[in-house]
PDB file of N, CA and C in Angstrom:
ATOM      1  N   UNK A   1      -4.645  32.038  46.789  1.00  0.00           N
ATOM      2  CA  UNK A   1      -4.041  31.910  45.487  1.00  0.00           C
ATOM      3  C   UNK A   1      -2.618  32.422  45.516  1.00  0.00           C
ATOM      4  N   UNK A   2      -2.290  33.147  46.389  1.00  0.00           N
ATOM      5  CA  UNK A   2      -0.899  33.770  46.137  1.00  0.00           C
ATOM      6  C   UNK A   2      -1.004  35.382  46.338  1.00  0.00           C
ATOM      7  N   UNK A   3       0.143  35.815  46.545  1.00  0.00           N
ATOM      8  CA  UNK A   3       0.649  37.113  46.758  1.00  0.00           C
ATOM      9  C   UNK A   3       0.059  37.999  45.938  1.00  0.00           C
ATOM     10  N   UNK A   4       0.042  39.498  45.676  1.00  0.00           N
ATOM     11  CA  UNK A   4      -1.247  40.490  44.465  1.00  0.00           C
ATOM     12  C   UNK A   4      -0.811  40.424  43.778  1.00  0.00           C
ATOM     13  N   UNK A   5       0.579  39.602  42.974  1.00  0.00           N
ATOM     14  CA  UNK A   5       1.475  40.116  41.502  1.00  0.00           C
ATOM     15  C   UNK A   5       0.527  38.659  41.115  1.00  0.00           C
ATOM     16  N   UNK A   6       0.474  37.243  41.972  1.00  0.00           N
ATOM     17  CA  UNK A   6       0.081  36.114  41.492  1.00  0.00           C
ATOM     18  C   UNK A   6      -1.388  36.801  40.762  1.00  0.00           C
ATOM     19  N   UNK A   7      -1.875  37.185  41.984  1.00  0.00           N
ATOM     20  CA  UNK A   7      -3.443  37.196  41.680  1.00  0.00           C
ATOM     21  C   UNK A   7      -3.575  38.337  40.071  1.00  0.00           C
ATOM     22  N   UNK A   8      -2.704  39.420  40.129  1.00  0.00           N
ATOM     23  CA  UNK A   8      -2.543  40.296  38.925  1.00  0.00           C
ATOM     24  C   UNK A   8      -2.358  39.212  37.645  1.00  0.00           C
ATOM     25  N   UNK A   9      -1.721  38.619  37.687  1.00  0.00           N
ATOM     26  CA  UNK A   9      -1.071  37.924  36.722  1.00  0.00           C
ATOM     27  C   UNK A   9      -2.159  36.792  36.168  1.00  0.00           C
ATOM     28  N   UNK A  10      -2.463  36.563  37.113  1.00  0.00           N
ATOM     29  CA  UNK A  10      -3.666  35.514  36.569  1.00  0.00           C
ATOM     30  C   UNK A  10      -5.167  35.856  35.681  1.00  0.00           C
ATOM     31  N   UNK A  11      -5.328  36.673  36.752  1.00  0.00           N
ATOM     32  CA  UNK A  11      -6.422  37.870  35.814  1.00  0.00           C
ATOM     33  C   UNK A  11      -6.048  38.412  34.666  1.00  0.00           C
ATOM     34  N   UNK A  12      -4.958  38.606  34.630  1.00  0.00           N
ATOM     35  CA  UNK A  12      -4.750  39.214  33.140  1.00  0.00           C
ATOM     36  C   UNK A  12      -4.561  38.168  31.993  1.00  0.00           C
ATOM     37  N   UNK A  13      -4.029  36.914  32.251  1.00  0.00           N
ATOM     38  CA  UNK A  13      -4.032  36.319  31.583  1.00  0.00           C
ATOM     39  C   UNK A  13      -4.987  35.543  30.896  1.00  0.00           C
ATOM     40  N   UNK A  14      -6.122  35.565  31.873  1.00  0.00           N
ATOM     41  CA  UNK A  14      -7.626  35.180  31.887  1.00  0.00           C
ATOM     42  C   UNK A  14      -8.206  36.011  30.810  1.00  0.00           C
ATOM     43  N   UNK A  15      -8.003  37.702  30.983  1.00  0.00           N
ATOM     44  CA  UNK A  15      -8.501  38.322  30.312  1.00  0.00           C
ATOM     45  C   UNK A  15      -8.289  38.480  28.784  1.00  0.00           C
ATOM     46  N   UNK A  16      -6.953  37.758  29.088  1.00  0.00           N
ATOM     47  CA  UNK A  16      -6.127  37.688  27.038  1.00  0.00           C
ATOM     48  C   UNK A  16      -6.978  36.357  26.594  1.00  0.00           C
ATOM     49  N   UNK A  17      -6.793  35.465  27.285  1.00  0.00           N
ATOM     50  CA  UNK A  17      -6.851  33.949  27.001  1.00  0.00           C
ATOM     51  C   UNK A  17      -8.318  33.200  26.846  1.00  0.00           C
ATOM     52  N   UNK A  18      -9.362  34.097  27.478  1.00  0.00           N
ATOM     53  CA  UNK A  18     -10.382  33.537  27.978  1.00  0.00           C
ATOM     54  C   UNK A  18     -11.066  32.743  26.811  1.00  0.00           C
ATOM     55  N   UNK A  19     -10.539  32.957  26.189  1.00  0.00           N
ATOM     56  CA  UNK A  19     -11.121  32.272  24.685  1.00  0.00           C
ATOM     57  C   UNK A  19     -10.893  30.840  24.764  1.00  0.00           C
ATOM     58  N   UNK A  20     -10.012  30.009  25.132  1.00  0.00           N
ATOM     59  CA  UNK A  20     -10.169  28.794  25.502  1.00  0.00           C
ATOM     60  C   UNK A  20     -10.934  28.270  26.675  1.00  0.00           C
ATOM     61  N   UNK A  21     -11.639  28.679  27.236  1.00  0.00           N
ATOM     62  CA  UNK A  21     -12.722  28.357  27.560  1.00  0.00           C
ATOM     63  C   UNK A  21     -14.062  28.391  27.159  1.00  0.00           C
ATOM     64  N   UNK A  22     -14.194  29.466  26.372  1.00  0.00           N
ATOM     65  CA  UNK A  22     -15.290  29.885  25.608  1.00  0.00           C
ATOM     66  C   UNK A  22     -15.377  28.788  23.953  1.00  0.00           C
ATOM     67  N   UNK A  23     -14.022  28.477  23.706  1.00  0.00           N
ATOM     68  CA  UNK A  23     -13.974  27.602  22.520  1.00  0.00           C
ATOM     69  C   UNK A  23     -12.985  26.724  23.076  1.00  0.00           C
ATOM     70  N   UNK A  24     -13.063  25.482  23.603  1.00  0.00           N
ATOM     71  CA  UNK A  24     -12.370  24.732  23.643  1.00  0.00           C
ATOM     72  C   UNK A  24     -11.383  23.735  22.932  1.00  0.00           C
ATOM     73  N   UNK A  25     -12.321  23.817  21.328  1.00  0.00           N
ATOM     74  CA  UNK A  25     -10.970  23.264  20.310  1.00  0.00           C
ATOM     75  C   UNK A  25     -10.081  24.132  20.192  1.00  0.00           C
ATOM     76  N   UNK A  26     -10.218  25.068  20.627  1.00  0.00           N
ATOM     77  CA  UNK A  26      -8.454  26.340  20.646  1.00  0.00           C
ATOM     78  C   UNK A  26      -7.188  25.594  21.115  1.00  0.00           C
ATOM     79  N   UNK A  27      -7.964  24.766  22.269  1.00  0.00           N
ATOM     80  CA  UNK A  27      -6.874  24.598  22.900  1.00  0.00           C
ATOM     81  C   UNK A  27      -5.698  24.172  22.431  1.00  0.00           C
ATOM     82  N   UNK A  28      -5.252  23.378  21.037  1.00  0.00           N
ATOM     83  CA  UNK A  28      -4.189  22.913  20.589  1.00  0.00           C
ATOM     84  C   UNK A  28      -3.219  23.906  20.557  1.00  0.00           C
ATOM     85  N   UNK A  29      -3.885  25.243  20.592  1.00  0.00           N
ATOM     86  CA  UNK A  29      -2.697  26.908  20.324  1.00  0.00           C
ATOM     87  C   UNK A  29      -2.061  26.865  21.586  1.00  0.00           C
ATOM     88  N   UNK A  30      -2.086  26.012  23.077  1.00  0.00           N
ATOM     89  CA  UNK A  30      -1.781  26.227  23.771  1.00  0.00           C
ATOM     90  C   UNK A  30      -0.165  25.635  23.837  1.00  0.00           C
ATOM     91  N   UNK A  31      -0.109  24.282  22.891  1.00  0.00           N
ATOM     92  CA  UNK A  31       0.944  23.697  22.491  1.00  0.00           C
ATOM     93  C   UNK A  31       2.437  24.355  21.738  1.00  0.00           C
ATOM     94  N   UNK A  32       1.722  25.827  21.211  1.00  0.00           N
ATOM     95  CA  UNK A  32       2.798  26.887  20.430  1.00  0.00           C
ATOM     96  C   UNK A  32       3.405  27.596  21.462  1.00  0.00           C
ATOM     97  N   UNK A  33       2.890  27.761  22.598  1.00  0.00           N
ATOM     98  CA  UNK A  33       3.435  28.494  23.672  1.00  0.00           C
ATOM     99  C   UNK A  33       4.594  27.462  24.016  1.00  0.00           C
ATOM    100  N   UNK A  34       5.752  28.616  24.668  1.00  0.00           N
ATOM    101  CA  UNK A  34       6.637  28.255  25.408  1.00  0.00           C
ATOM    102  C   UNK A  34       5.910  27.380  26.810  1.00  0.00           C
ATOM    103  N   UNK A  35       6.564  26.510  27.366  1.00  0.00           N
ATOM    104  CA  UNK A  35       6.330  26.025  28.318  1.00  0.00           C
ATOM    105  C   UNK A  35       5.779  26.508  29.692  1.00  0.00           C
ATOM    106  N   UNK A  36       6.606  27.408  30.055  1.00  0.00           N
ATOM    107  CA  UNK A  36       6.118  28.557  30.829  1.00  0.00           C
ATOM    108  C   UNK A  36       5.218  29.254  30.780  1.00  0.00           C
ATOM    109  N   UNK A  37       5.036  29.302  29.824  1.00  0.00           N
ATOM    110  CA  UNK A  37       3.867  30.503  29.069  1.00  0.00           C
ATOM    111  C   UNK A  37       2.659  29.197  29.013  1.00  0.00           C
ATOM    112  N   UNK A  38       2.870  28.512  28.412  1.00  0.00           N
ATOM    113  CA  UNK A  38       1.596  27.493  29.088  1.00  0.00           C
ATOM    114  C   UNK A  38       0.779  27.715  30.068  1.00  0.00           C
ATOM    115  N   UNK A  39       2.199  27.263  31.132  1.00  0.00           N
ATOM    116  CA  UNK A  39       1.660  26.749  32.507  1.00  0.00           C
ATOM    117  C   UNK A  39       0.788  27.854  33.073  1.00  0.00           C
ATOM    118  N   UNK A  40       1.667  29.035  32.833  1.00  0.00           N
ATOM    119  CA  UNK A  40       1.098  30.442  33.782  1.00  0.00           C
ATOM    120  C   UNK A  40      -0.710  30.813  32.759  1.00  0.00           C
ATOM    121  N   UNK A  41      -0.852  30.286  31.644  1.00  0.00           N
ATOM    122  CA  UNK A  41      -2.303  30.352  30.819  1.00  0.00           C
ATOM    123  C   UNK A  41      -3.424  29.347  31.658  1.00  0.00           C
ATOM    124  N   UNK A  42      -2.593  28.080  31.637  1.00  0.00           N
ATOM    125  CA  UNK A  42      -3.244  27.166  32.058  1.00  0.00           C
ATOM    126  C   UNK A  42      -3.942  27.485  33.489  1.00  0.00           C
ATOM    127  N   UNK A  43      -2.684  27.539  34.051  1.00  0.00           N
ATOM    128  CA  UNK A  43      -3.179  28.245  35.973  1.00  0.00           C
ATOM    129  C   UNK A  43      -4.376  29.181  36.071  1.00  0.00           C
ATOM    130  N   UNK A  44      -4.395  30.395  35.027  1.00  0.00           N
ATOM    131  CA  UNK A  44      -5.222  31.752  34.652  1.00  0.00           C
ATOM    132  C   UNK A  44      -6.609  30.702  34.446  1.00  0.00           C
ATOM    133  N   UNK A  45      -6.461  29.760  33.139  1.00  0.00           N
ATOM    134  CA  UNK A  45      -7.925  29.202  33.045  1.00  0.00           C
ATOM    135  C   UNK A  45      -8.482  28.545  33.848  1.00  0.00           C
ATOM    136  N   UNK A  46      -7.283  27.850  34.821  1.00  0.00           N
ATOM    137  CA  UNK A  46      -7.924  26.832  35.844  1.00  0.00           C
ATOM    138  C   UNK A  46      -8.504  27.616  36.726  1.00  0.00           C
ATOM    139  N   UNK A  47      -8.361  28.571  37.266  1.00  0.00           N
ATOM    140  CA  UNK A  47      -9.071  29.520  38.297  1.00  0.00           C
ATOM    141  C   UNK A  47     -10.327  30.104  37.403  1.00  0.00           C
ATOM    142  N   UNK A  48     -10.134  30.737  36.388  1.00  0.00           N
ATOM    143  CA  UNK A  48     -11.357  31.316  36.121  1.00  0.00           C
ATOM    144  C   UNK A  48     -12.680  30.233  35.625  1.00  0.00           C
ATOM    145  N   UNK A  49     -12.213  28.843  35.345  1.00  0.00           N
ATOM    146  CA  UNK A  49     -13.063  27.894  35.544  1.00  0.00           C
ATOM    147  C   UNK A  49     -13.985  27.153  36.252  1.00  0.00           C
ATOM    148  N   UNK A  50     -13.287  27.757  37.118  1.00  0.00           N
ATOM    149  CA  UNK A  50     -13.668  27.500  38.762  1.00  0.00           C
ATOM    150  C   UNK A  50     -14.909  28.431  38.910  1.00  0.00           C
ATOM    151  N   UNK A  51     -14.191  29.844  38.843  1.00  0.00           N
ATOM    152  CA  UNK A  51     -14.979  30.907  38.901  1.00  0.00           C
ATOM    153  C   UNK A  51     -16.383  30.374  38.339  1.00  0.00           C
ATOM    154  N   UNK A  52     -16.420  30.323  36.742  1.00  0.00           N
ATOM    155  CA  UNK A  52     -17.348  30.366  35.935  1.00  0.00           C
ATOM    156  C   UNK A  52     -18.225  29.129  36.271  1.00  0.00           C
ATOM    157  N   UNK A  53     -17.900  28.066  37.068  1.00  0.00           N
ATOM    158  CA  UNK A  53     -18.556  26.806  36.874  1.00  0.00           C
ATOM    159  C   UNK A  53     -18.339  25.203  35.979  1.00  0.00           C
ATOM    160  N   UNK A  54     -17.209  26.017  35.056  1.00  0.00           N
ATOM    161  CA  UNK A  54     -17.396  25.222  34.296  1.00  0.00           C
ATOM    162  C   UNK A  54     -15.972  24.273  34.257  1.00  0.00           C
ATOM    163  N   UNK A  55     -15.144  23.547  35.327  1.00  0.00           N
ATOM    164  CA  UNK A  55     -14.170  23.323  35.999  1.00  0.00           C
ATOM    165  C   UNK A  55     -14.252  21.725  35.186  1.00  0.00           C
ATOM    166  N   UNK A  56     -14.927  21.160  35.210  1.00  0.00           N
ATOM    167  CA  UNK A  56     -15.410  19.986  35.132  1.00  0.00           C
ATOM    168  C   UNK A  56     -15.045  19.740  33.219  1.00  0.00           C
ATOM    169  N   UNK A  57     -15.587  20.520  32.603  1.00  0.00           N
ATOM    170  CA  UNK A  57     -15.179  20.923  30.624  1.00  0.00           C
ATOM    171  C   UNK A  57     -13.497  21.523  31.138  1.00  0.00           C
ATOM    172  N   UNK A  58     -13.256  22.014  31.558  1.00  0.00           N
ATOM    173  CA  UNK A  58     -11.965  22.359  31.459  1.00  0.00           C
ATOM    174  C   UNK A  58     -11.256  21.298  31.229  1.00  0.00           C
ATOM    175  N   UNK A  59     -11.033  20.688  32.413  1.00  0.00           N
ATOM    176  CA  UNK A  59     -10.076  19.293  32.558  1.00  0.00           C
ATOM    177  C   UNK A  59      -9.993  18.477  31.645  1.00  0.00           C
ATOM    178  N   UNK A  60     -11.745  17.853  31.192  1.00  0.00           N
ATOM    179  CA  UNK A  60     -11.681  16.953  30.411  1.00  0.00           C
ATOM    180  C   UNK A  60     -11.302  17.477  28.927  1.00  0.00           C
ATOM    181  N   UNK A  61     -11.519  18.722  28.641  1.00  0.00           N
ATOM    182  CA  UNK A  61     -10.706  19.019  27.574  1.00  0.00           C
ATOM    183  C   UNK A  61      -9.250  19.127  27.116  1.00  0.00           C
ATOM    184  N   UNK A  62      -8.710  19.976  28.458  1.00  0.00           N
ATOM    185  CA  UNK A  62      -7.408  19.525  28.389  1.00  0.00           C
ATOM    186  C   UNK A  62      -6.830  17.988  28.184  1.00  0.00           C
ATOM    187  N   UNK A  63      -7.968  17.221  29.036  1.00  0.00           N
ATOM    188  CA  UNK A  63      -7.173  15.621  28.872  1.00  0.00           C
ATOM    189  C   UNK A  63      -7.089  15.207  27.746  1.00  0.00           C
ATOM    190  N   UNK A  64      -8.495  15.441  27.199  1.00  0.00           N
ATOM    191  CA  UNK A  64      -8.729  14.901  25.278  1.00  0.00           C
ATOM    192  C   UNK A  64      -7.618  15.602  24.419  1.00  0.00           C
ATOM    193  N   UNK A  65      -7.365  16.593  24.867  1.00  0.00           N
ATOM    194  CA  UNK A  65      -6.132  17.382  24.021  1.00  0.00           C
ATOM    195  C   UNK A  65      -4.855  17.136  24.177  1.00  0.00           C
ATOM    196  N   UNK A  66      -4.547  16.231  25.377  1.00  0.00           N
ATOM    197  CA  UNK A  66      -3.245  15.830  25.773  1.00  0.00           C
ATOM    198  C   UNK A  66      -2.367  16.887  26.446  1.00  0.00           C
ATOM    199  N   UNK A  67      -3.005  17.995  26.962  1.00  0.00           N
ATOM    200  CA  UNK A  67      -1.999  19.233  27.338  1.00  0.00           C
ATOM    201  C   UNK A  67      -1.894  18.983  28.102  1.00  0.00           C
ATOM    202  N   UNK A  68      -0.365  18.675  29.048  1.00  0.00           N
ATOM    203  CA  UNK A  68       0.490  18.722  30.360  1.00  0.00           C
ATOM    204  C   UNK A  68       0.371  19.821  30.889  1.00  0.00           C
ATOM    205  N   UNK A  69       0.588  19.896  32.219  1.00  0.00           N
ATOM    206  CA  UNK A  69       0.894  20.961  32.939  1.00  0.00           C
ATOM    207  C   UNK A  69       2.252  21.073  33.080  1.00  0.00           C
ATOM    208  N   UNK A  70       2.888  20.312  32.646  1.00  0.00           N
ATOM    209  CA  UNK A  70       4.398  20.605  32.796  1.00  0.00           C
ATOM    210  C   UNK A  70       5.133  21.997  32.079  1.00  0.00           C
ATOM    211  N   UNK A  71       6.085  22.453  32.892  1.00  0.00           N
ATOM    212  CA  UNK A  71       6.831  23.492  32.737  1.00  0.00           C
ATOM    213  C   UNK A  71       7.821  23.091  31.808  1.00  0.00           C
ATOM    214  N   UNK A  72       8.006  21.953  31.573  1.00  0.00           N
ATOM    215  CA  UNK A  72       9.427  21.805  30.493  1.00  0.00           C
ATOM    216  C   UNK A  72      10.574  21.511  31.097  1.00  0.00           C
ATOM    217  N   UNK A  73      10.417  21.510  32.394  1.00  0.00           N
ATOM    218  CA  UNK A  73      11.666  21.368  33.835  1.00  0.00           C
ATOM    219  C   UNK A  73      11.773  20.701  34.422  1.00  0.00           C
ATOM    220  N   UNK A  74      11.203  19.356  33.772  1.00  0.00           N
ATOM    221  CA  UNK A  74      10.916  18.047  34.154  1.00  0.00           C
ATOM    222  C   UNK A  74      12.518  17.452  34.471  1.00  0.00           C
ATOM    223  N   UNK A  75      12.636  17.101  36.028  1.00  0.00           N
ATOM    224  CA  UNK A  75      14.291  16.722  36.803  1.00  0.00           C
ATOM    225  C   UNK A  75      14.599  15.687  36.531  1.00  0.00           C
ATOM    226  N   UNK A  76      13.788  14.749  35.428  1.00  0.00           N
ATOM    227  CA  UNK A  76      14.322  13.443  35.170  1.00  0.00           C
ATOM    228  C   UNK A  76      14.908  13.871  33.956  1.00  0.00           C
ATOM    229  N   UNK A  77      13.981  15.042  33.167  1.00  0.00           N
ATOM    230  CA  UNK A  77      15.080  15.066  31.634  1.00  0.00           C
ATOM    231  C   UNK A  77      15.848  15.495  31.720  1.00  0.00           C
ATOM    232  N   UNK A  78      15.887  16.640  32.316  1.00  0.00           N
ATOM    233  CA  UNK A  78      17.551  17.254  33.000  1.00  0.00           C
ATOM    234  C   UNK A  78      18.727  16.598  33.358  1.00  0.00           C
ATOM    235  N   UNK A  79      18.389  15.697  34.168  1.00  0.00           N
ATOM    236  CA  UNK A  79      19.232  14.905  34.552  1.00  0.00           C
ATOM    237  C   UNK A  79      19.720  14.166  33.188  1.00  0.00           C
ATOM    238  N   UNK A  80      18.907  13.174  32.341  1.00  0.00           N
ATOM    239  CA  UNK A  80      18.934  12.170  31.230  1.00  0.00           C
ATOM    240  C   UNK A  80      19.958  13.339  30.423  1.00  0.00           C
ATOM    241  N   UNK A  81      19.846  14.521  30.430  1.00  0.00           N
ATOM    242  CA  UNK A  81      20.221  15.161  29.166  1.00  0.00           C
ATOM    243  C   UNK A  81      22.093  15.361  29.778  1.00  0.00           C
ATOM    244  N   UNK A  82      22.143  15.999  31.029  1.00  0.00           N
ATOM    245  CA  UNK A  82      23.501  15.898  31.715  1.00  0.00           C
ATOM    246  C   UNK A  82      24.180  14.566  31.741  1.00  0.00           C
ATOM    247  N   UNK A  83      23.822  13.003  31.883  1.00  0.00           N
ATOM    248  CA  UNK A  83      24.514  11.971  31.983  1.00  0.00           C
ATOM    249  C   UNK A  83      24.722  11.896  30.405  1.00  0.00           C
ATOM    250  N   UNK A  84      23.498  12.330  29.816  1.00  0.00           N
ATOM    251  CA  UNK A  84      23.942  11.582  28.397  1.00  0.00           C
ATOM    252  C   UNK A  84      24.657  12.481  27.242  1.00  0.00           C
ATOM    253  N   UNK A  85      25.417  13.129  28.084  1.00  0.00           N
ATOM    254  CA  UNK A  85      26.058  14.369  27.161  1.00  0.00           C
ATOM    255  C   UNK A  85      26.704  13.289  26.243  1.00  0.00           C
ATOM    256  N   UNK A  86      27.354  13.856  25.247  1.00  0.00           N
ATOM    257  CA  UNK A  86      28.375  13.069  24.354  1.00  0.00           C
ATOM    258  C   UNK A  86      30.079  14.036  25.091  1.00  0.00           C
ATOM    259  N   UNK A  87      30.073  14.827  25.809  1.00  0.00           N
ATOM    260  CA  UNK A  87      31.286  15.118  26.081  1.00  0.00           C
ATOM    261  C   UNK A  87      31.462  14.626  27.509  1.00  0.00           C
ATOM    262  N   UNK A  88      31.985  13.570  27.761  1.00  0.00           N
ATOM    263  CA  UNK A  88      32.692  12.983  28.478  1.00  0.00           C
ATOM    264  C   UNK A  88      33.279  13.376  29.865  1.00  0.00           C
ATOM    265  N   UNK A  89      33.983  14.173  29.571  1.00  0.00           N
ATOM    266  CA  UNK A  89      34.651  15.215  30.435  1.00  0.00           C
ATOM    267  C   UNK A  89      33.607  16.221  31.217  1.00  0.00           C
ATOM    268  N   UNK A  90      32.360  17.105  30.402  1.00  0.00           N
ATOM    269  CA  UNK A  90      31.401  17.628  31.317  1.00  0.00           C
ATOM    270  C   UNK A  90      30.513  16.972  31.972  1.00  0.00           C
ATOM    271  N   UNK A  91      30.733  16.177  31.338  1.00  0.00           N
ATOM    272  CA  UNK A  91      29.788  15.228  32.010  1.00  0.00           C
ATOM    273  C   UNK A  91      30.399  14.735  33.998  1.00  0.00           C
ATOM    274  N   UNK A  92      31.754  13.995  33.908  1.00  0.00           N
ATOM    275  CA  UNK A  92      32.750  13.928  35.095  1.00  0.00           C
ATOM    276  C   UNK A  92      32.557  15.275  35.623  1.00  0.00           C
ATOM    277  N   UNK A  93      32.889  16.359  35.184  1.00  0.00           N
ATOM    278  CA  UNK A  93      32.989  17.726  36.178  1.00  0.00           C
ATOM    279  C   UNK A  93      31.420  17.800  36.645  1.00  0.00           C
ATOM    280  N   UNK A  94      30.741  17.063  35.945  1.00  0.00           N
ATOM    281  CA  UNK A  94      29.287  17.483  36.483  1.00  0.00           C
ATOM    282  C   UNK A  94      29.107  16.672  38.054  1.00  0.00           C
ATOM    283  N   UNK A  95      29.249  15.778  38.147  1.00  0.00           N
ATOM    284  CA  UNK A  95      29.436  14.762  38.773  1.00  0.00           C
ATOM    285  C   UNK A  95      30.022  14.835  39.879  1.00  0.00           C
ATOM    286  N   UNK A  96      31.082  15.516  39.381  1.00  0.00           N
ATOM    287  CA  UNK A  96      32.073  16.053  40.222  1.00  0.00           C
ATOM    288  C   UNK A  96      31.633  17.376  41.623  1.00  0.00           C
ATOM    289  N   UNK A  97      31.260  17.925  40.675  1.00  0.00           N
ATOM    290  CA  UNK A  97      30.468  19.186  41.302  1.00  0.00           C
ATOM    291  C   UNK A  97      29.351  18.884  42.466  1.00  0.00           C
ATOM    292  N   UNK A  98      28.520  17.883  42.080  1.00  0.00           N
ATOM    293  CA  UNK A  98      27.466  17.475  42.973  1.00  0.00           C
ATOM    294  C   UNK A  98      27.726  17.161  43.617  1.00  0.00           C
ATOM    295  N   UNK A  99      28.910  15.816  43.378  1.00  0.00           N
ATOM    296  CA  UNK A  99      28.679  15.123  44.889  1.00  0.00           C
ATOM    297  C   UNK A  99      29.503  15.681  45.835  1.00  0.00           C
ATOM    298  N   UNK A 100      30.155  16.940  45.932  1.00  0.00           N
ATOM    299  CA  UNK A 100      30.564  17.636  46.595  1.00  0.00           C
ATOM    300  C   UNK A 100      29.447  18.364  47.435  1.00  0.00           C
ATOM    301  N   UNK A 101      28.356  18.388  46.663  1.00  0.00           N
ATOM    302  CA  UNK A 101      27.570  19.126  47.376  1.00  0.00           C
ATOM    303  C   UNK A 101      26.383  18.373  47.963  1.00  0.00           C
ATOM    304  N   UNK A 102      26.334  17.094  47.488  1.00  0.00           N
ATOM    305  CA  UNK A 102      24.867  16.296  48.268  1.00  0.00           C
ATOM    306  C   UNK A 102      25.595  15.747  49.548  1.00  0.00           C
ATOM    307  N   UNK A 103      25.023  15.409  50.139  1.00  0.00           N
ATOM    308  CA  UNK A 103      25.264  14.527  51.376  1.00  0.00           C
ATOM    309  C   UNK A 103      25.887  12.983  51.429  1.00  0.00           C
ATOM    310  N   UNK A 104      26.535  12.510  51.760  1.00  0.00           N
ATOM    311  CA  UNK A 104      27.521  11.242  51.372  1.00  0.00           C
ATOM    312  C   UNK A 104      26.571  10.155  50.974  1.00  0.00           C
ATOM    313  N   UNK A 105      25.695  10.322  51.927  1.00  0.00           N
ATOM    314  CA  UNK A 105      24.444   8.388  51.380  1.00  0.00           C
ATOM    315  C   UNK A 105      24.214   9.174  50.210  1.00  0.00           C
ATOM    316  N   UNK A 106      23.700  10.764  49.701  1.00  0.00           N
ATOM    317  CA  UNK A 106      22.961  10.649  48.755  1.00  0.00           C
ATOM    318  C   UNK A 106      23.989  10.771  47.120  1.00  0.00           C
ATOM    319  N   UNK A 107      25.313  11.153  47.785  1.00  0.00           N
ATOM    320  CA  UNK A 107      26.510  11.179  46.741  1.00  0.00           C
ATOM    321  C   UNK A 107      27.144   9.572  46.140  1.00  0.00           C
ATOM    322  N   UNK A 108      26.299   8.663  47.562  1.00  0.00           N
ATOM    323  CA  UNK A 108      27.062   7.055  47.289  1.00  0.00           C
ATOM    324  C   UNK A 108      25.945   6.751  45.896  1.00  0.00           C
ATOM    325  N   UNK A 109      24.714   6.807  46.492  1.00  0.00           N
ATOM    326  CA  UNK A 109      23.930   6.738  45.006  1.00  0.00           C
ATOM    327  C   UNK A 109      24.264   7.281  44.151  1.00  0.00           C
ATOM    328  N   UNK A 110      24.499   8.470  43.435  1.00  0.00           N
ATOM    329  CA  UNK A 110      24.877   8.796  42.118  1.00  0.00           C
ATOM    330  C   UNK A 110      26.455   8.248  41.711  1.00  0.00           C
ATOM    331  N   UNK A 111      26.995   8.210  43.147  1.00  0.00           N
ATOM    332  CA  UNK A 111      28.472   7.409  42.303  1.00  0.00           C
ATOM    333  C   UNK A 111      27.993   5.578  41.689  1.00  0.00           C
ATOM    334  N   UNK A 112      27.478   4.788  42.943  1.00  0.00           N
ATOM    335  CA  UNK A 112      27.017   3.886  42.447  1.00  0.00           C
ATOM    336  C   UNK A 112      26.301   3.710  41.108  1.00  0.00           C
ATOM    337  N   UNK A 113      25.124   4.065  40.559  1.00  0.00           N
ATOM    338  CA  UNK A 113      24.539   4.562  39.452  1.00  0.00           C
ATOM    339  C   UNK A 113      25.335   4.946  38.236  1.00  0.00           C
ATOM    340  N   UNK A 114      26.602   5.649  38.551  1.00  0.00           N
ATOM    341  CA  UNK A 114      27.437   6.212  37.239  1.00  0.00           C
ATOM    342  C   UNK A 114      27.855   5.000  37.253  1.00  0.00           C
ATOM    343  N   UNK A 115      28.563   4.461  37.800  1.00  0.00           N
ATOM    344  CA  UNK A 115      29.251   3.215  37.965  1.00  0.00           C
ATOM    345  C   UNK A 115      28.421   2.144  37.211  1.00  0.00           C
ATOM    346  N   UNK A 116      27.779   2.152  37.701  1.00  0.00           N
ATOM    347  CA  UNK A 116      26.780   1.019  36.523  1.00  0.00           C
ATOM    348  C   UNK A 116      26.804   1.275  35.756  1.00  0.00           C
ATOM    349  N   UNK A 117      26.560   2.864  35.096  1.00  0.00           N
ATOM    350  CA  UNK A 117      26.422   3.330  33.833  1.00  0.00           C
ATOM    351  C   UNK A 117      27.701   3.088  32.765  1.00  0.00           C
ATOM    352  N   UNK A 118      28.599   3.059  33.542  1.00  0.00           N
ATOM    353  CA  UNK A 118      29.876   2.972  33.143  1.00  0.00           C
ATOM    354  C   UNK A 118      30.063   1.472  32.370  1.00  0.00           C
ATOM    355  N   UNK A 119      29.731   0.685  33.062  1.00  0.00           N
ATOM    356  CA  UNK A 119      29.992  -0.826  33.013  1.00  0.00           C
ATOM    357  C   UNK A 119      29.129  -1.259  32.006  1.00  0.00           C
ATOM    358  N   UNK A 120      27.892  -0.428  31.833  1.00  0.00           N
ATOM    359  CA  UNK A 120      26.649  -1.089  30.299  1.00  0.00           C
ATOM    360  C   UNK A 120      27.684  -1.097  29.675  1.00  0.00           C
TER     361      UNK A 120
END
């Protein structure tokens, strides 16, 4: 599972949280959490589910509930949110910045790509 702060961390969160396993319509409270704070709940229940047996109700509850495992750090919105700035200019220095730092084939793609973007 990870290093003793992982394994600390999980247990404890198990021990706050365990209630969504025990009541599974809770789970919508999981949606008020920060993203992070999700994920690191979610991880806590997925192990102690395991533990308990009951791995199988976990999942499918989460699925019926629609809860992601996503952190909120999803590299496609990041990206969508940097091209589609409305300031113009940070946007170029952004651009700017990278392809200084990727590798030339992988800097020809994002110039190509702006370039298109340019031309819609």
């Amino acid at each position: 599972m990870g290093n003793a702060k992982t394994v600390s961390d999980r247990y404890n969160f198990s021990l706050r949280y365990h209630k969504f396993l025990t009541n599974m319509n809770s789970l919508p409270e999981l949606l008020t959490f920060t993203p992070n704070k999700r994920l690191h709940v979610m991880k806590a229940m997925s192990s102690l589910s395991k533990f308990c047996g009951c791995d199988d109700r976990w999942k499918h509850a989460i699925k019926r509930h629609k809860i992601t495992w996503s952190s909120g750090n999803n590299s496609f919105k990041i990206f969508d949110q940097i091209v589609n700035q409305t300031n113009y200019v940070d946007m170029l220095e952004w651009i700017r910045k990278v392809i200084a730092l990727l590798p030339k084939s992988h800097s020809n793609i994002l110039l190509f790509n702006f370039n298109w973007i340019k031309t819609k």
